[in-house]
C-alpha atoms as a PDB file:
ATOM      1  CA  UNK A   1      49.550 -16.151 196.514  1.00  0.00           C
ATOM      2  CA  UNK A   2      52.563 -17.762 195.035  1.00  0.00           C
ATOM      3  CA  UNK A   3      52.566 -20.748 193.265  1.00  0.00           C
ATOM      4  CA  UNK A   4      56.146 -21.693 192.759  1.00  0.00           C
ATOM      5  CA  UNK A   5      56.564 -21.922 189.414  1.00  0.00           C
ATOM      6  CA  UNK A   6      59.625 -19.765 188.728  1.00  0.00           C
ATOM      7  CA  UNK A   7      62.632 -21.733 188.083  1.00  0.00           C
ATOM      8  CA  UNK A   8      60.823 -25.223 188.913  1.00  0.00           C
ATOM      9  CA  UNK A   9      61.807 -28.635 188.050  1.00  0.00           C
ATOM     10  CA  UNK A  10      60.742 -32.405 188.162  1.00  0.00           C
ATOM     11  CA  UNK A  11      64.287 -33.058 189.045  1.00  0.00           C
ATOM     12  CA  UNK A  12      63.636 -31.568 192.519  1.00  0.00           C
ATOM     13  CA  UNK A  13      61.447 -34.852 193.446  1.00  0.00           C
ATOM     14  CA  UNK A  14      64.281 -37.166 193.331  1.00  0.00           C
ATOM     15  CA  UNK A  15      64.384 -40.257 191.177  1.00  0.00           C
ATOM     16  CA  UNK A  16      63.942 -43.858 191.500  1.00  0.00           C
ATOM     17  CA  UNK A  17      65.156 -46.831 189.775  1.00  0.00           C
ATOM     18  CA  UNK A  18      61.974 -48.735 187.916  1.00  0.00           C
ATOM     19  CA  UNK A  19      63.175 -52.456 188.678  1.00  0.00           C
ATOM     20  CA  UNK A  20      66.969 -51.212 189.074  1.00  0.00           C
ATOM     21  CA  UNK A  21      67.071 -51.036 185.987  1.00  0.00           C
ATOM     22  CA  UNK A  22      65.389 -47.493 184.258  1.00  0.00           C
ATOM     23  CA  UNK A  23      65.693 -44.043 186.796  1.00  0.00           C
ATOM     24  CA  UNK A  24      63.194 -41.887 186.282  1.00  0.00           C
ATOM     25  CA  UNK A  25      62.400 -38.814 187.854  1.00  0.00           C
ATOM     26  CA  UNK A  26      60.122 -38.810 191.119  1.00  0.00           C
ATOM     27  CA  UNK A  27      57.103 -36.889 189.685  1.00  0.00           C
ATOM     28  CA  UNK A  28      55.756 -37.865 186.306  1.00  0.00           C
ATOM     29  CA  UNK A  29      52.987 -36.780 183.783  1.00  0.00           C
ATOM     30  CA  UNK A  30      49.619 -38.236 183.391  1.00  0.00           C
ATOM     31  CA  UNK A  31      48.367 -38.036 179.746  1.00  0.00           C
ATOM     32  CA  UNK A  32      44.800 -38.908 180.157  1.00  0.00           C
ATOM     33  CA  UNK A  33      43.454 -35.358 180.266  1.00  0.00           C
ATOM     34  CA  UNK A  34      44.867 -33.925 176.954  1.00  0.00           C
ATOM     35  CA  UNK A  35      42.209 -35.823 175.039  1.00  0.00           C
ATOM     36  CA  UNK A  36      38.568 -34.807 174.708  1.00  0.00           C
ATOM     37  CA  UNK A  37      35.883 -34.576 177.094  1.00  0.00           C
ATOM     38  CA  UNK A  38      34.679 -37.928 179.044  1.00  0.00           C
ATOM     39  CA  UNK A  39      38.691 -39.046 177.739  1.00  0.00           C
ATOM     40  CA  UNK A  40      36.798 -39.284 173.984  1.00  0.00           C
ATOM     41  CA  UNK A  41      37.814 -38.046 170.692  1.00  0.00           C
ATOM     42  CA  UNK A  42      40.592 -35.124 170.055  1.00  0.00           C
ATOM     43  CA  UNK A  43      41.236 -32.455 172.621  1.00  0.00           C
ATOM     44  CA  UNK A  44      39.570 -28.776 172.138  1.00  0.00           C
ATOM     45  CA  UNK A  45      42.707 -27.414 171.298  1.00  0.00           C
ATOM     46  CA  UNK A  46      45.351 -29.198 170.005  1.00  0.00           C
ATOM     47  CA  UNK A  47      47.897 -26.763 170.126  1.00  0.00           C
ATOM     48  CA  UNK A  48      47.453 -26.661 173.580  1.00  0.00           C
ATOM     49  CA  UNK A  49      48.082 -30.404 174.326  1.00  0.00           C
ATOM     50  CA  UNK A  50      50.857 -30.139 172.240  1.00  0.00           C
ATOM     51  CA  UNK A  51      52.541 -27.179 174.004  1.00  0.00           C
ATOM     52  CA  UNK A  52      51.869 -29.590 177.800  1.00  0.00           C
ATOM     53  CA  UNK A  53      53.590 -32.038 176.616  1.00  0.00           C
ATOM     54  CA  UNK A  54      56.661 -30.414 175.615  1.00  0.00           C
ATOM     55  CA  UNK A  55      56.448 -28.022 178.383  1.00  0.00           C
ATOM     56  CA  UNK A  56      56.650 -31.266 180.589  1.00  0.00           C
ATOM     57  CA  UNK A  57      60.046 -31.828 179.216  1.00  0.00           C
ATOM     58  CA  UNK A  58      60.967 -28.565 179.828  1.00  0.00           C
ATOM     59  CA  UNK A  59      60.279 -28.760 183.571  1.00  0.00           C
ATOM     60  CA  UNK A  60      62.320 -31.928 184.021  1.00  0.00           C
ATOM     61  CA  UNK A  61      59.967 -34.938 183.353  1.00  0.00           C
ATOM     62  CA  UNK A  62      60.732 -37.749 181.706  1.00  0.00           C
ATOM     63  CA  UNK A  63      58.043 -40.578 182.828  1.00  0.00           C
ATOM     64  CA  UNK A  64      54.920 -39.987 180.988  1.00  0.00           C
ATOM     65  CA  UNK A  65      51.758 -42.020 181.739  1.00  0.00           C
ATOM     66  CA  UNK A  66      49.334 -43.310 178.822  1.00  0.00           C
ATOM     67  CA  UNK A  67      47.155 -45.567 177.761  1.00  0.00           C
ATOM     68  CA  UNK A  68      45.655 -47.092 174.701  1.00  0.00           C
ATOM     69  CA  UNK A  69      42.319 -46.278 175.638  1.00  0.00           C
ATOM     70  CA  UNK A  70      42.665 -42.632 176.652  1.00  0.00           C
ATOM     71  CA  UNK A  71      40.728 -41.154 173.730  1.00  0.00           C
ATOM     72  CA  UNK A  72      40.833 -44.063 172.530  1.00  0.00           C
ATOM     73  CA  UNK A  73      44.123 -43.907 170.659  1.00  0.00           C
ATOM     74  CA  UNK A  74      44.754 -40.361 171.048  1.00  0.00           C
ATOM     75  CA  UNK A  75      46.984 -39.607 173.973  1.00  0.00           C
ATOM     76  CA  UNK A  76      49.547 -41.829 172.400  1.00  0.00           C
ATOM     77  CA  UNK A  77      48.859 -39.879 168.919  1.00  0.00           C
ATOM     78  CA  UNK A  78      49.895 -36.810 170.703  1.00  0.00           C
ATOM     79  CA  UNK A  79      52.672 -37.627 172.635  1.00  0.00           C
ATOM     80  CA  UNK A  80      54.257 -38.794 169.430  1.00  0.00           C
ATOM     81  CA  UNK A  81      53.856 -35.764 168.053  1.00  0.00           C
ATOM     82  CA  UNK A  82      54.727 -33.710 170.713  1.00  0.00           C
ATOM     83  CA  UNK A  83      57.779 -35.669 171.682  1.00  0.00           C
ATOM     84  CA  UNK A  84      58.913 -37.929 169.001  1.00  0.00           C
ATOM     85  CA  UNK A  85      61.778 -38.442 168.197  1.00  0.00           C
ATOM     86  CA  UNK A  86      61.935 -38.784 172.381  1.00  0.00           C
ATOM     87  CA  UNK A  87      64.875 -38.022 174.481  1.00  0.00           C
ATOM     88  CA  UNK A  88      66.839 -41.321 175.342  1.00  0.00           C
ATOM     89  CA  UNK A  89      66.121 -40.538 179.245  1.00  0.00           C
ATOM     90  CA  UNK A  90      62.121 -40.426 178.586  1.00  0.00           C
ATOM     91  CA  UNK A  91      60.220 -43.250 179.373  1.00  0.00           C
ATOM     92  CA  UNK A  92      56.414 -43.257 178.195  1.00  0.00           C
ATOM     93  CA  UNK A  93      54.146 -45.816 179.760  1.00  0.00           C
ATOM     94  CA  UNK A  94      51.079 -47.044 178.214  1.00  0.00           C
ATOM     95  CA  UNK A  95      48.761 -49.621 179.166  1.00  0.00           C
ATOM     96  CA  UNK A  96      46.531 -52.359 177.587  1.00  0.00           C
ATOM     97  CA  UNK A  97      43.086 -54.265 178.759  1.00  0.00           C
ATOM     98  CA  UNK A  98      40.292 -51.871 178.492  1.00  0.00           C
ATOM     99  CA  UNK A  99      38.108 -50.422 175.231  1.00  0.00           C
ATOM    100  CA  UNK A 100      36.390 -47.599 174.907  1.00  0.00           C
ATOM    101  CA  UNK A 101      32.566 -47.833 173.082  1.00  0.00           C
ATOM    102  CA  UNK A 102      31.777 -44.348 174.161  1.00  0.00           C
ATOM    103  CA  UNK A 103      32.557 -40.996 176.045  1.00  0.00           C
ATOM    104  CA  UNK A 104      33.235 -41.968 179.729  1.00  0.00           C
ATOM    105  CA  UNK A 105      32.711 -45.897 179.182  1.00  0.00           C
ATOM    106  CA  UNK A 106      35.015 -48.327 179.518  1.00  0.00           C
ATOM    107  CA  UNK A 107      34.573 -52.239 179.110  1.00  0.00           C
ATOM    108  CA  UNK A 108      37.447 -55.070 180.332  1.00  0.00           C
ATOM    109  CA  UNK A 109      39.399 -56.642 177.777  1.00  0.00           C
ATOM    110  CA  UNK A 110      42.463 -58.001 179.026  1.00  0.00           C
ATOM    111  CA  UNK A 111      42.321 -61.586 176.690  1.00  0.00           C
ATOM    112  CA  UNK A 112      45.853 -62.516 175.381  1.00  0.00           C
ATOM    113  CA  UNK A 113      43.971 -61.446 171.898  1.00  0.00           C
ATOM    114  CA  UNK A 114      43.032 -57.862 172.515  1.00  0.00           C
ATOM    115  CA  UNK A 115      46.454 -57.329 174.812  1.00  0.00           C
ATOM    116  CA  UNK A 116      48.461 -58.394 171.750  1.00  0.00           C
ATOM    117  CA  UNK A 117      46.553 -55.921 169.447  1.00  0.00           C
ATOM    118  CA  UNK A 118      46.773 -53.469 171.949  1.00  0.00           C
ATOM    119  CA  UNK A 119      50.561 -53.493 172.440  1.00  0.00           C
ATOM    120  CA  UNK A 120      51.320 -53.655 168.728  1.00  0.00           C
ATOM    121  CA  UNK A 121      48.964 -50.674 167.904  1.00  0.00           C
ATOM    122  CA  UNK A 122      50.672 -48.619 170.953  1.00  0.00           C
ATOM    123  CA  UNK A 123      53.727 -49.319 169.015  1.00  0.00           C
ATOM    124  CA  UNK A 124      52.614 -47.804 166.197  1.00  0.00           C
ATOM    125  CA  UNK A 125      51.180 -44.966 167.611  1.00  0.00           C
ATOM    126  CA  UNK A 126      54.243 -43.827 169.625  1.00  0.00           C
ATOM    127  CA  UNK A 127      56.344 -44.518 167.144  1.00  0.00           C
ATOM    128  CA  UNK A 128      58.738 -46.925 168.899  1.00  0.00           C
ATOM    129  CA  UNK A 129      59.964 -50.385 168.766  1.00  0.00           C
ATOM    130  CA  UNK A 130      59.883 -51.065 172.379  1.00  0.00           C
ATOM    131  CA  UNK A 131      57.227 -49.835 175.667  1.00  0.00           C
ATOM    132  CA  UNK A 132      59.568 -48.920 178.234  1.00  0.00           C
ATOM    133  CA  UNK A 133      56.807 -50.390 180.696  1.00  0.00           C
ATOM    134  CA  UNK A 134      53.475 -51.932 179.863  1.00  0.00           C
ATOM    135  CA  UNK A 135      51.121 -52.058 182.418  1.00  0.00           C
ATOM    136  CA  UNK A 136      47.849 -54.403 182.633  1.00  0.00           C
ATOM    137  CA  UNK A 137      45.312 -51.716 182.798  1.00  0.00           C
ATOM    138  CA  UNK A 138      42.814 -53.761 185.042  1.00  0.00           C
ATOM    139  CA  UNK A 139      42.671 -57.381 185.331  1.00  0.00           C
ATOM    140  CA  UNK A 140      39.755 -58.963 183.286  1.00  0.00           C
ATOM    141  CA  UNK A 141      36.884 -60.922 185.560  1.00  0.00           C
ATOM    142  CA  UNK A 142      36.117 -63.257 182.795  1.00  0.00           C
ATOM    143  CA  UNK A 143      39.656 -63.740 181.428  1.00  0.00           C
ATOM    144  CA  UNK A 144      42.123 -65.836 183.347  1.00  0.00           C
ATOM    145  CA  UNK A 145      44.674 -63.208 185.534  1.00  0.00           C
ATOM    146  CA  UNK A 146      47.391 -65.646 184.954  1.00  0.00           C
ATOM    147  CA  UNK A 147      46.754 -65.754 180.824  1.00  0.00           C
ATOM    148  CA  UNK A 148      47.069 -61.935 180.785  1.00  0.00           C
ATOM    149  CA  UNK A 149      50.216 -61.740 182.688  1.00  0.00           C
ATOM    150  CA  UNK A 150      51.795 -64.590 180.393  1.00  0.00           C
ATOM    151  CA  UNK A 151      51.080 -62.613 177.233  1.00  0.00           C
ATOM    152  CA  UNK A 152      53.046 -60.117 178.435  1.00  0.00           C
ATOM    153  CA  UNK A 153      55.816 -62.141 179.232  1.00  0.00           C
ATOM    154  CA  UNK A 154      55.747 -63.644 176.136  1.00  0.00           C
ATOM    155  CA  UNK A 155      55.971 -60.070 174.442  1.00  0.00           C
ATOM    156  CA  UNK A 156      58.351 -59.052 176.667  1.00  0.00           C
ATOM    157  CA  UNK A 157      60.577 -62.014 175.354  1.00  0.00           C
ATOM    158  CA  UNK A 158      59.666 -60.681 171.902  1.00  0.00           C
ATOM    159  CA  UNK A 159      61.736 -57.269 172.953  1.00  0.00           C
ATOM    160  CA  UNK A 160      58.680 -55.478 172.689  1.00  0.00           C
ATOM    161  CA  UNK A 161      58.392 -54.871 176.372  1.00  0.00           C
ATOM    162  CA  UNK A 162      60.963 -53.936 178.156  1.00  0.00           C
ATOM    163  CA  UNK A 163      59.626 -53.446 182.327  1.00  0.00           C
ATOM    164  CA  UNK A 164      55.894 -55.172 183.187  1.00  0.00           C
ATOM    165  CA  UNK A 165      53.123 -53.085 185.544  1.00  0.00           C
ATOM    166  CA  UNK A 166      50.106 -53.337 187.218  1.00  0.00           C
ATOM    167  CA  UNK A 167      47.384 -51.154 187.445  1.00  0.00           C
ATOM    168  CA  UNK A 168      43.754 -51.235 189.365  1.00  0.00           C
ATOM    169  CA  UNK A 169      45.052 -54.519 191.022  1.00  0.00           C
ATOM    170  CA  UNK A 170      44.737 -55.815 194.396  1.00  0.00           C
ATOM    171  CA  UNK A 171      47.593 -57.446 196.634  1.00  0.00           C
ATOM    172  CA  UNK A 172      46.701 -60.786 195.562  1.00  0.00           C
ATOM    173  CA  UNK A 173      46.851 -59.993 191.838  1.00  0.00           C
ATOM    174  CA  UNK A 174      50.420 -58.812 192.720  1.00  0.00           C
ATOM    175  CA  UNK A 175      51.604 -62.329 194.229  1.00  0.00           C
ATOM    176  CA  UNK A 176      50.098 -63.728 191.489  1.00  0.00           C
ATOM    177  CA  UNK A 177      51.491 -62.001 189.067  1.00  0.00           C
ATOM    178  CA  UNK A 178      55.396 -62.465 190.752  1.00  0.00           C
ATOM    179  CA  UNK A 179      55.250 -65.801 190.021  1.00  0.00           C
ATOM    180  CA  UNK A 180      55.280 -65.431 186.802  1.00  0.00           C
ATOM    181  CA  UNK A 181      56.935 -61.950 185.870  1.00  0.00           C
ATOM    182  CA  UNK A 182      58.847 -59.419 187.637  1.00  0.00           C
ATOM    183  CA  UNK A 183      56.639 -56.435 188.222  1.00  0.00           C
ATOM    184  CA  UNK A 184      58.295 -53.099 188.113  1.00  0.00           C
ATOM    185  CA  UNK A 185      55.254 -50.741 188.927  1.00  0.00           C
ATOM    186  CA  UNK A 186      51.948 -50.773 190.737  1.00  0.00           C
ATOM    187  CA  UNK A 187      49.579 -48.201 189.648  1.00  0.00           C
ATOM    188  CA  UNK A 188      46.793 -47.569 191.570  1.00  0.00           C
ATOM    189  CA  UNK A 189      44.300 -44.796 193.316  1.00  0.00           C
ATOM    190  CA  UNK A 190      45.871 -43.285 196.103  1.00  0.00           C
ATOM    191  CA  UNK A 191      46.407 -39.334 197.784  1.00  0.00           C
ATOM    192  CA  UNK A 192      46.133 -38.108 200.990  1.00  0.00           C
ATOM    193  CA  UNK A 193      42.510 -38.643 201.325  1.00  0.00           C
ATOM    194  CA  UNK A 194      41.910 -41.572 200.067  1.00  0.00           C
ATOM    195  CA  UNK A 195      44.192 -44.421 201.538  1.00  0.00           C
ATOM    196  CA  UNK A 196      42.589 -47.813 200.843  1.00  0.00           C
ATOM    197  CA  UNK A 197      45.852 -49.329 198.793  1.00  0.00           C
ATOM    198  CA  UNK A 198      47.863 -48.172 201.822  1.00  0.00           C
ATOM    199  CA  UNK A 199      48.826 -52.054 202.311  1.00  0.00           C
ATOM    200  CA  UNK A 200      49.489 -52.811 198.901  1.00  0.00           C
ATOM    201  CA  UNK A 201      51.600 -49.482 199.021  1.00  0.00           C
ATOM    202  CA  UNK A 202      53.667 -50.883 201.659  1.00  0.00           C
ATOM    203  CA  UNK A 203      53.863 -54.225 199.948  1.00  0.00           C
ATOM    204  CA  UNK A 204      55.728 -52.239 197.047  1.00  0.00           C
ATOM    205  CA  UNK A 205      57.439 -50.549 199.176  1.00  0.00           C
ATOM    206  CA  UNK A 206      58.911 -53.719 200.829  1.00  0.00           C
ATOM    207  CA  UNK A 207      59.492 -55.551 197.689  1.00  0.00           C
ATOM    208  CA  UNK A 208      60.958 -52.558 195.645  1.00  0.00           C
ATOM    209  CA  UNK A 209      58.663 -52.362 193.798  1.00  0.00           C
ATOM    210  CA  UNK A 210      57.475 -48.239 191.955  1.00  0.00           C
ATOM    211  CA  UNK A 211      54.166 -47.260 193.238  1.00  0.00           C
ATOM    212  CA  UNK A 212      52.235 -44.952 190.684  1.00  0.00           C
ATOM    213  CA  UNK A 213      49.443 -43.140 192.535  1.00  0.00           C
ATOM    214  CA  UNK A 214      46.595 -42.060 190.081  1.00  0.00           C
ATOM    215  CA  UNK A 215      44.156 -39.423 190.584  1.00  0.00           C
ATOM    216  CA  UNK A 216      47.100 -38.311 193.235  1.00  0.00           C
ATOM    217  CA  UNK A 217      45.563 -34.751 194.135  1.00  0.00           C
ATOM    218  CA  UNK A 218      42.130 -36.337 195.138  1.00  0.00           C
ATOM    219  CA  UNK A 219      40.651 -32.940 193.998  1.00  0.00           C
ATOM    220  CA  UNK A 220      37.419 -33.924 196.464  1.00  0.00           C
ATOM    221  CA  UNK A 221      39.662 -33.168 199.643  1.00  0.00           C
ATOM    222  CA  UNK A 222      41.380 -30.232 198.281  1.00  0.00           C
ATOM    223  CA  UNK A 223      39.107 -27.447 200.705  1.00  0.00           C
ATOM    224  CA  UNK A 224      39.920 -29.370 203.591  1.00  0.00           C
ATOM    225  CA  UNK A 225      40.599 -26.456 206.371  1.00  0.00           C
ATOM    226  CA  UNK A 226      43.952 -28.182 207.179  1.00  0.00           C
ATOM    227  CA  UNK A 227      45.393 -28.290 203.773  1.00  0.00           C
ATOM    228  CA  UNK A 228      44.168 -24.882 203.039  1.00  0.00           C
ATOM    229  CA  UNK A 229      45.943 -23.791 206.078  1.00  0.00           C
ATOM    230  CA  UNK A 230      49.221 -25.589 205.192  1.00  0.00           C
ATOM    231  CA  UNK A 231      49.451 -24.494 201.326  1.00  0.00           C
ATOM    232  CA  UNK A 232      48.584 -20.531 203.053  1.00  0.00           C
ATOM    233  CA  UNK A 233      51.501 -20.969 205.355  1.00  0.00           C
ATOM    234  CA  UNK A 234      53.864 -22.001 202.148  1.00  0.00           C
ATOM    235  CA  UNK A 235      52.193 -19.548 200.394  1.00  0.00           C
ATOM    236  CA  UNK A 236      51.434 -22.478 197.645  1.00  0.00           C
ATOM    237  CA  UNK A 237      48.235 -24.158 196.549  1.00  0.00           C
ATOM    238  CA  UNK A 238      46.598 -26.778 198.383  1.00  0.00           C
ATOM    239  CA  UNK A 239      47.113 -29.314 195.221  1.00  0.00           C
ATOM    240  CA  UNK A 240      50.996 -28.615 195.403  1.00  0.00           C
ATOM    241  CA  UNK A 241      50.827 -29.604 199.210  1.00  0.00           C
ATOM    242  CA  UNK A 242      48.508 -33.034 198.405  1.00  0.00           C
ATOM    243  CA  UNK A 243      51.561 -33.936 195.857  1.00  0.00           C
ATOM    244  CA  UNK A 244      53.698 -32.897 198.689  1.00  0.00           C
ATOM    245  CA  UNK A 245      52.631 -35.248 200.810  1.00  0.00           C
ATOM    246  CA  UNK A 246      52.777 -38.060 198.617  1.00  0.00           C
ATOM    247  CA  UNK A 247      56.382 -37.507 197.442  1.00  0.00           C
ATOM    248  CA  UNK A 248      57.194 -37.297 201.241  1.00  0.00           C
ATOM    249  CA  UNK A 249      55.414 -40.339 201.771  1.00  0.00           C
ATOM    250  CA  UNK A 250      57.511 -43.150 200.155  1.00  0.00           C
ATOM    251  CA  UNK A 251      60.587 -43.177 198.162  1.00  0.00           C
ATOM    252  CA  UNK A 252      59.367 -45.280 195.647  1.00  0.00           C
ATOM    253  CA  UNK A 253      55.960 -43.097 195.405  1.00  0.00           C
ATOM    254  CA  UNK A 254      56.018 -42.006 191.776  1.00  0.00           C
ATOM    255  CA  UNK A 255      52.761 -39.189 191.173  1.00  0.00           C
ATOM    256  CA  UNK A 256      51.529 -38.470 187.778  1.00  0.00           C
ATOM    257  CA  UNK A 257      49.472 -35.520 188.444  1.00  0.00           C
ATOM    258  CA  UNK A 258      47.548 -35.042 184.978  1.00  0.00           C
ATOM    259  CA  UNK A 259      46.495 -31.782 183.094  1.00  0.00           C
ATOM    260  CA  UNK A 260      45.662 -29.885 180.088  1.00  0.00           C
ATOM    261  CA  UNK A 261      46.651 -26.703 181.202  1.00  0.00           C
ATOM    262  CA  UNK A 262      50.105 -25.555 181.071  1.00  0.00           C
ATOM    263  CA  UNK A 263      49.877 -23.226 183.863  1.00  0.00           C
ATOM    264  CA  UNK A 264      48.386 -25.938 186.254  1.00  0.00           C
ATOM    265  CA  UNK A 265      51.410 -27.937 184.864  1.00  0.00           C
ATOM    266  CA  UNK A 266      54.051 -26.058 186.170  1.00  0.00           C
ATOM    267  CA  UNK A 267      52.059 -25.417 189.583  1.00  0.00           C
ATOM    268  CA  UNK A 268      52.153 -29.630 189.830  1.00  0.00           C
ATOM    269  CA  UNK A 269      56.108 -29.653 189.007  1.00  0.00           C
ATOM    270  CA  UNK A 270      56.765 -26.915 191.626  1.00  0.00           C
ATOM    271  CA  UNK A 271      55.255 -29.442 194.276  1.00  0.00           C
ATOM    272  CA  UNK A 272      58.616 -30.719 193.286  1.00  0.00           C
ATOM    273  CA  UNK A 273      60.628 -28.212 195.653  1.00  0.00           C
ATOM    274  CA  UNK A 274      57.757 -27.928 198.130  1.00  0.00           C
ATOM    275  CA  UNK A 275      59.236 -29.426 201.811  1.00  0.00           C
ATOM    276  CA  UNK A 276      56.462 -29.649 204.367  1.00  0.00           C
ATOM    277  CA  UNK A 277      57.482 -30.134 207.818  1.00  0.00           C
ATOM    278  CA  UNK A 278      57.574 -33.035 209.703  1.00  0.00           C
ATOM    279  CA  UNK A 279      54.681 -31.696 211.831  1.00  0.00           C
ATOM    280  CA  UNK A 280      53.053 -30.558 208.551  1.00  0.00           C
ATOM    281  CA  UNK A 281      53.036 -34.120 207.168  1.00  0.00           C
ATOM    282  CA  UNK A 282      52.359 -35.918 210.508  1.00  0.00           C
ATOM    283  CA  UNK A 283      48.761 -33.504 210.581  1.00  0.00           C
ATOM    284  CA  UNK A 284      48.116 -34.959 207.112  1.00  0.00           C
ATOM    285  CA  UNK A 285      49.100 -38.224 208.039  1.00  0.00           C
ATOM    286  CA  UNK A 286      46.062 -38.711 210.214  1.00  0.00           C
ATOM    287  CA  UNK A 287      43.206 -36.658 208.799  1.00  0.00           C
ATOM    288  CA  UNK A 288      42.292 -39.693 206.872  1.00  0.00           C
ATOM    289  CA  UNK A 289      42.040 -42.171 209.997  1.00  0.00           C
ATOM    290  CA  UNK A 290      45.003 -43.970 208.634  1.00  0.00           C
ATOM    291  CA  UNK A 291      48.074 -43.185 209.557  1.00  0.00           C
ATOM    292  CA  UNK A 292      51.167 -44.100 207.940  1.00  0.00           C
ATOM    293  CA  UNK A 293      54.038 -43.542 211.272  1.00  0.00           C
ATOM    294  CA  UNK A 294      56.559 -46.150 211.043  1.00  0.00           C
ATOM    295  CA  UNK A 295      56.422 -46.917 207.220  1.00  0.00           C
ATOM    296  CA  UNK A 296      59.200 -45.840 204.784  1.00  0.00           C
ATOM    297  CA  UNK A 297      59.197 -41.850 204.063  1.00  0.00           C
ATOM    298  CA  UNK A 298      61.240 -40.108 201.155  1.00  0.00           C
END
């Protein structure tokens, strides 16, 4: 079966304008899984992570997705490695508001405190002056919403932030957040099995306003009969027609399908070229129960 990878690039997705003010190209990278095992510690093989990254470039990508607390520390590490000095069309997000006290555990931290730490030790590890776009990894329940958003304003007025995101929020976090900041990303779960942002995705999508899909292949749903029977009549994978779906879904639908594996790398950027039909996507559209006729497609 073919996957698609000869001759693929990003650059087939489209772009879209973060904010109107940074283009970037339609289908990103998620960095999370070139660190260790439960996101902890170093990966297995370095080299390997190394050679993703800059094969991401390769294949047309220039919006990479981080955090401070993916390993902690080291997915930002790497990239800078990898990438540094960066091409002046890249744009690497990272993200503040959770630590790490262990493999697979994560604790809220989203005080003006540990987001100012956070942002000035992202800094440092990527080895710029500047995040292109900061996102709020999850609000904080014990921490006022409004006090995180304002520290980022405030370092935003400090030129060390250039575009503010959102991540793990709900729609009401997003009003909130407008009136005080303009938001230039949403980032939350979303794929063609699992829908339950679909109204804060059309709130973005009515406002301008990038949505960033994470865990975008849903790898649960991926031996549904129907998707197995579109990717066979493509002659493609089933993940490459899940990130199909999901760039034909909204123009302003930005996936960062994530990986430590070169070859399943280029398999995600050749979802890139990969135009299901209309009848295709309407199928898809309503295995889930929730359809998404009448709302803005790519």
């Amino acid at each position: 079966m073919s996957t698609r990878t000869e001759s693929v690039s990003a650059a087939a997705a489209g772009t879209l304008q973060l904010a109107g003010k940074v283009s970037v190209s339609r289908l990103g990278f998620g960095a999370m899984r070139i660190t260790g095992p439960g996101i902890w510690g170093p990966p297995k093989d370095r080299a390997s992570a190394l050679s993703v990254l800059r094969r991401a470039l390769e294949l047309g990508i220039n919006f990479i997705d981080t955090a401070d607390s993916y390993g902690p520390a080291v997915s930002e590490e790497l990239i800078a490695e990898a990438l540094s000095p960066y091409p002046r069309d890249l744009v690497v997000a990272t993200k503040g508001g959770w630590k790490r006290p262990g493999p697979n555990q994560w604790t809220h931290d989203s005080s003006p405190t540990h987001l100012r730490e956070a942002l000035e030790g992202s800094l440092k590890r990527l080895r710029v002056e500047r995040i292109e776009l900061y996102q709020l990894h999850t609000p904080d329940p014990a921490i006022s919403f409004e006090a995180s958003i304002e520290t980022l304003v405030q370092l935003q007025s400090e030129g060390k932030i250039h575009l503010i995101g959102l991540s793990n929020v709900t729609l009401e976090h997003l009003e909130r957040a407008q009136k005080l900041a303009a938001i230039a990303s949403v980032q939350n779960r979303y794929s063609v099995f699992d829908r339950e942002w679909e109204h804060l995705l059309t709130y973005c999508e009515q406002n301008r306003i990038a949505f960033i899909p994470w865990f975008p292949l849903a790898a649960g749903g991926v031996g549904h009969q129907l998707l197995n029977s579109i990717a066979q009549s493509h002659q493609v994978k089933p993940l490459q027609v899940a990130l199909a779906w999901l760039l034909q879904r909204s123009p302003l639908m930005l996936p960062i399908p994530g990986t430590s594996s070169v070859e399943h790398l280029e398999e995600n950027v050749a979802a890139a070229g990969l135009q299901l039909t209309e009848a295709e996507y309407r199928q898809l559209d309503v295995v889930h129960g929730t359809t998404t006729a009448g709302r803005v497609r790519a």
